[in-house]
N, C-alpha and C. Protein backbone atom coordinates (compact mmCIF):
# COMPACT_ATOMS: atom_id res chain seq x y z
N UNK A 1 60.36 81.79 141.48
CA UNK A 1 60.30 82.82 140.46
C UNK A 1 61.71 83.19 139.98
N UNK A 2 62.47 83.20 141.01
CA UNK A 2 63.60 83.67 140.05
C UNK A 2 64.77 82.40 139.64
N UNK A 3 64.52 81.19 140.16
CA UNK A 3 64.83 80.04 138.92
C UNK A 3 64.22 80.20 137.13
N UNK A 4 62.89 81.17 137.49
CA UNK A 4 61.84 81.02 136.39
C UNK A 4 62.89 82.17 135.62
N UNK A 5 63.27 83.57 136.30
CA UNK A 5 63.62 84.41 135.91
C UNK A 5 64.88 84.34 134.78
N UNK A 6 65.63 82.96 135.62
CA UNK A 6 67.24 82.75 135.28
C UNK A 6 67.46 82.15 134.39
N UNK A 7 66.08 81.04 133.92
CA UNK A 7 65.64 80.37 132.45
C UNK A 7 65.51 81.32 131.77
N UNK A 8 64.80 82.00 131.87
CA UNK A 8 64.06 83.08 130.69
C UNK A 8 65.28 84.22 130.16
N UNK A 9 66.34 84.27 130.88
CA UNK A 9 67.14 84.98 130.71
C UNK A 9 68.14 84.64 129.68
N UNK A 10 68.70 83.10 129.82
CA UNK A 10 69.42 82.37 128.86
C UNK A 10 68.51 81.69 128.08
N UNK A 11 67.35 81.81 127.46
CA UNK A 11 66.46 81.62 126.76
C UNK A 11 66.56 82.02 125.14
N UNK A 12 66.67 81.02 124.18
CA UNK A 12 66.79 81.11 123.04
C UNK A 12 65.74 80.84 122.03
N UNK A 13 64.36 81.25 122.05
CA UNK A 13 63.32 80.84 121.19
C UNK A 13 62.92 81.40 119.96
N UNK A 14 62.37 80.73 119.25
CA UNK A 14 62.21 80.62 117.71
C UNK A 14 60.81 80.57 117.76
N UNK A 15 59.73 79.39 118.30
CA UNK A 15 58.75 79.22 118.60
C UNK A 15 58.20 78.82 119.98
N UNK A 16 57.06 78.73 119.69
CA UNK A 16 56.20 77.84 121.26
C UNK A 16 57.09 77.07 121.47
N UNK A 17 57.32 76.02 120.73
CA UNK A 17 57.48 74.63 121.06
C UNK A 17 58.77 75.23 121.58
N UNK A 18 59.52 75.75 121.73
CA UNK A 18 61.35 76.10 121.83
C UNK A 18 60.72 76.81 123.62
N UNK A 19 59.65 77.28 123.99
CA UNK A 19 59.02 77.47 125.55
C UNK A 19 59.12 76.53 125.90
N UNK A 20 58.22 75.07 125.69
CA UNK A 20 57.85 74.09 125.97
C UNK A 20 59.26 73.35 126.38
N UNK A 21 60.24 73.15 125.79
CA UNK A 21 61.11 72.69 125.69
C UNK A 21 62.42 73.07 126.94
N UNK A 22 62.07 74.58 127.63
CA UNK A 22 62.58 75.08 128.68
C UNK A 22 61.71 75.00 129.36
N UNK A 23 60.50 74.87 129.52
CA UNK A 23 59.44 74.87 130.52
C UNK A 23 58.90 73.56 130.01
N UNK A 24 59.05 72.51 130.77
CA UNK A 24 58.45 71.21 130.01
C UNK A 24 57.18 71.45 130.72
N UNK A 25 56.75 71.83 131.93
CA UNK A 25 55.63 72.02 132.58
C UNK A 25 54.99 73.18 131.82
N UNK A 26 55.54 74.08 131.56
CA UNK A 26 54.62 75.46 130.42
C UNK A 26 53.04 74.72 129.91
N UNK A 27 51.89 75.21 129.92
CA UNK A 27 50.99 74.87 129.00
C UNK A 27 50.67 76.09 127.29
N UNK A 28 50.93 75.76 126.71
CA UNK A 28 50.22 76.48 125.70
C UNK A 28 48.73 76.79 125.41
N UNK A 29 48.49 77.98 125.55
CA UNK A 29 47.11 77.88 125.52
C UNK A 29 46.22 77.87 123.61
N UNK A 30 45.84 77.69 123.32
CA UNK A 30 45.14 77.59 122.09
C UNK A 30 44.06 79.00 121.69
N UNK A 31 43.02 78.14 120.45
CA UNK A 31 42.53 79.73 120.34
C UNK A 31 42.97 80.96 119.64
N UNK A 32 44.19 80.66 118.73
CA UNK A 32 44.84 81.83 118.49
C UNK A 32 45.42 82.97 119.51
N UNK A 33 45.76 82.46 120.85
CA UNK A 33 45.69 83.33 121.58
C UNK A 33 46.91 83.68 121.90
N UNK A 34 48.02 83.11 121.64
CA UNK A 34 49.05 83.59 121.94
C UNK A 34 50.02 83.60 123.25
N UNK A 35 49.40 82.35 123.89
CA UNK A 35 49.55 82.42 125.67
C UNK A 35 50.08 81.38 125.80
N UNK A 36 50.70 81.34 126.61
CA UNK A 36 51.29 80.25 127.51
C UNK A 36 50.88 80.47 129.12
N UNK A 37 50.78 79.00 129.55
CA UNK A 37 50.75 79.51 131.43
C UNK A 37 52.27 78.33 132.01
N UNK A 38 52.77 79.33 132.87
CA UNK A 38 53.83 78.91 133.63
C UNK A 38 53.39 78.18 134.80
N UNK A 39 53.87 77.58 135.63
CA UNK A 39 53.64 76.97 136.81
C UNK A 39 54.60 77.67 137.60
N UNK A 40 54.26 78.37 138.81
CA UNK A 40 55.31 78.97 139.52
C UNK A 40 55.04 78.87 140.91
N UNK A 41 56.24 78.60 141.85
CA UNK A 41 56.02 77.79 143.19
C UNK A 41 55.57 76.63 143.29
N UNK A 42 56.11 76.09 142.72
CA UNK A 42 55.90 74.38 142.86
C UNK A 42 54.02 74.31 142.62
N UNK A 43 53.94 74.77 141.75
CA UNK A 43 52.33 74.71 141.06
C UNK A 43 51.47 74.97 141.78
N UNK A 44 51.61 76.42 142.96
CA UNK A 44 50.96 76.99 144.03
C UNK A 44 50.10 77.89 143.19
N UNK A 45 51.33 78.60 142.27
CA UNK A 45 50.60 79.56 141.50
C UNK A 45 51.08 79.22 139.98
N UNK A 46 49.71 80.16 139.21
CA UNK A 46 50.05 80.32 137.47
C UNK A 46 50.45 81.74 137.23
N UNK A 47 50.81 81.71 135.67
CA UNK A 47 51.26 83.13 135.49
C UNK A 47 51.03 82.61 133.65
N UNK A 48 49.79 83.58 133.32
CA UNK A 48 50.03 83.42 132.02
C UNK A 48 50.37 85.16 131.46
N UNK A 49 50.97 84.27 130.67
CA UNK A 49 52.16 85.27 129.09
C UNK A 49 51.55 85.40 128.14
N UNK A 50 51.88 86.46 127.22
CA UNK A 50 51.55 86.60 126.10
C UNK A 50 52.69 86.44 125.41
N UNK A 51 52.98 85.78 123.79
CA UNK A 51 54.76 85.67 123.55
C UNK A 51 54.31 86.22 121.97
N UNK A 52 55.31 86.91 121.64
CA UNK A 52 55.46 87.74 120.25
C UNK A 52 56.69 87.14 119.77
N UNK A 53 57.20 86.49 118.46
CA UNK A 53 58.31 86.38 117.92
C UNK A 53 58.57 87.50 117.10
N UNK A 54 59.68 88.01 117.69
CA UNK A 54 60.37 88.73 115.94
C UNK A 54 61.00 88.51 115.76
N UNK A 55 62.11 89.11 114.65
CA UNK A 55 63.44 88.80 113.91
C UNK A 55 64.22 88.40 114.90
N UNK A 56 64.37 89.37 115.94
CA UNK A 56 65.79 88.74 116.38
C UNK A 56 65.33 88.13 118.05
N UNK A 57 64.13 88.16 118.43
CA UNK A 57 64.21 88.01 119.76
C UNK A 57 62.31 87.07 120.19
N UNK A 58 62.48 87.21 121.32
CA UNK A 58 60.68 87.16 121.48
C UNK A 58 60.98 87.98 122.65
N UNK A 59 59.65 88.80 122.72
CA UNK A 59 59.13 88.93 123.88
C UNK A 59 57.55 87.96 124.36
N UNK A 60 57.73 88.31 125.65
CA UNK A 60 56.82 87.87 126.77
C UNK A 60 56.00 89.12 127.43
N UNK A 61 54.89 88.98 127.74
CA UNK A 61 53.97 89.76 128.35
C UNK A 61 53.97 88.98 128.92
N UNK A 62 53.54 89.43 130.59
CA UNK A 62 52.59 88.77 131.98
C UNK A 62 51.49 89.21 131.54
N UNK A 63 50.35 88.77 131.72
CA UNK A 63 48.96 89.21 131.60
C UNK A 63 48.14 88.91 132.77
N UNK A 64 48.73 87.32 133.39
CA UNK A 64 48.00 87.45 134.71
C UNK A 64 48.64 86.69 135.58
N UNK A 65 48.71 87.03 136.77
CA UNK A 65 49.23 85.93 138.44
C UNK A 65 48.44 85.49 139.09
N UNK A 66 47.98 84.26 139.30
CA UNK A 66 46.92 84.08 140.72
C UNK A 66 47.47 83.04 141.21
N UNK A 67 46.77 82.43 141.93
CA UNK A 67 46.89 81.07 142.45
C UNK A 67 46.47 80.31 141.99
N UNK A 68 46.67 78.91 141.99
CA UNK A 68 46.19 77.85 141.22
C UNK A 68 44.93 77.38 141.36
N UNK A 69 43.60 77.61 142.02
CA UNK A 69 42.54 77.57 142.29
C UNK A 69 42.01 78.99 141.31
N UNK A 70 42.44 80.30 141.47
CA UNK A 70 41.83 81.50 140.87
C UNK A 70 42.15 80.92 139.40
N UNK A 71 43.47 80.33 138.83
CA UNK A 71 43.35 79.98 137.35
C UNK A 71 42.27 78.82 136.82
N UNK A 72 42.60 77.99 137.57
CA UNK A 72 41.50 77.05 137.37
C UNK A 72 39.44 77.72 137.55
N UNK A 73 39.65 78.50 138.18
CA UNK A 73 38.00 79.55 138.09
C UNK A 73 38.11 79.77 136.81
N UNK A 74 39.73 80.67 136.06
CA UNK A 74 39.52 81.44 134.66
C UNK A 74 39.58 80.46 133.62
N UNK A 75 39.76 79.29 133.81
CA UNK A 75 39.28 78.21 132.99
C UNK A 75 38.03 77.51 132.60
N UNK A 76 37.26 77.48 133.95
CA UNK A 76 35.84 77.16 133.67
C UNK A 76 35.13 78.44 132.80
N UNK A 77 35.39 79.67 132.98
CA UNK A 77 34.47 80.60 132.31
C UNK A 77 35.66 80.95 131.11
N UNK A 78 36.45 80.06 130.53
CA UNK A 78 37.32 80.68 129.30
C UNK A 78 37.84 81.41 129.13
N UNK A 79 38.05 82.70 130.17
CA UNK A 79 38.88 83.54 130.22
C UNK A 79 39.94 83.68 130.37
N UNK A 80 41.30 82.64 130.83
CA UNK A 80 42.12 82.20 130.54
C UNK A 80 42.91 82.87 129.05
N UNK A 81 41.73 83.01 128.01
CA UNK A 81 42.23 83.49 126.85
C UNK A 81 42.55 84.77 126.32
N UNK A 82 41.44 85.80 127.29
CA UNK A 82 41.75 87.08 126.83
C UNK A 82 42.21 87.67 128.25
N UNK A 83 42.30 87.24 129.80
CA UNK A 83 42.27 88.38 130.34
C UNK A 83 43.46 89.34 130.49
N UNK A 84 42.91 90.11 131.10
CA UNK A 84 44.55 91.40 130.92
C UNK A 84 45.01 91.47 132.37
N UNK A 85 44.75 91.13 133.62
CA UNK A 85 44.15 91.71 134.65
C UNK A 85 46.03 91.63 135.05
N UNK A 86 47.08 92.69 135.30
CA UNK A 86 48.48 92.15 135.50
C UNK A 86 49.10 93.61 136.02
């Protein structure tokens, strides 16, 4: 996490693809949804984001942490896309 922390810190994005590009492992999620999921601990656990661009910056929301078995559950029932649970 805090390798994850130390990226995100010197982090310069414009778009998704400019995540993808520091997180080659990052998934984007689809849907209009606005998410990305991180891989964190050597792909023990996920952590999906919510990412907003503005003028001068982006932010990131956490929206959710589990383990990589609990994300893969919020995938079979699609929830992956909206949940808040963080």
């Amino acid at each position: 996490m805090e390798s994850w922390l130390v990226s995100l810190k010197d982090a310069d994005w414009d778009t998704p693809h400019d995540i993808k590009t520091t997180f080659n492992s990052a998934d984007m999620l689809g849907k209009g949804s606005k998410r990305v999921v991180f891989n964190i601990g050597g792909n023990k656990y996920r952590m999906i984001c919510q990412y907003y661009f503005g003028k001068r910056k982006v932010s990131l929301f956490i929206n959710w942490i589990g383990k990589h078995s609990e994300y893969s559950a919020l995938c079979n029932f699609g929830k992956q896309f909206t949940i808040d649970d963080y």
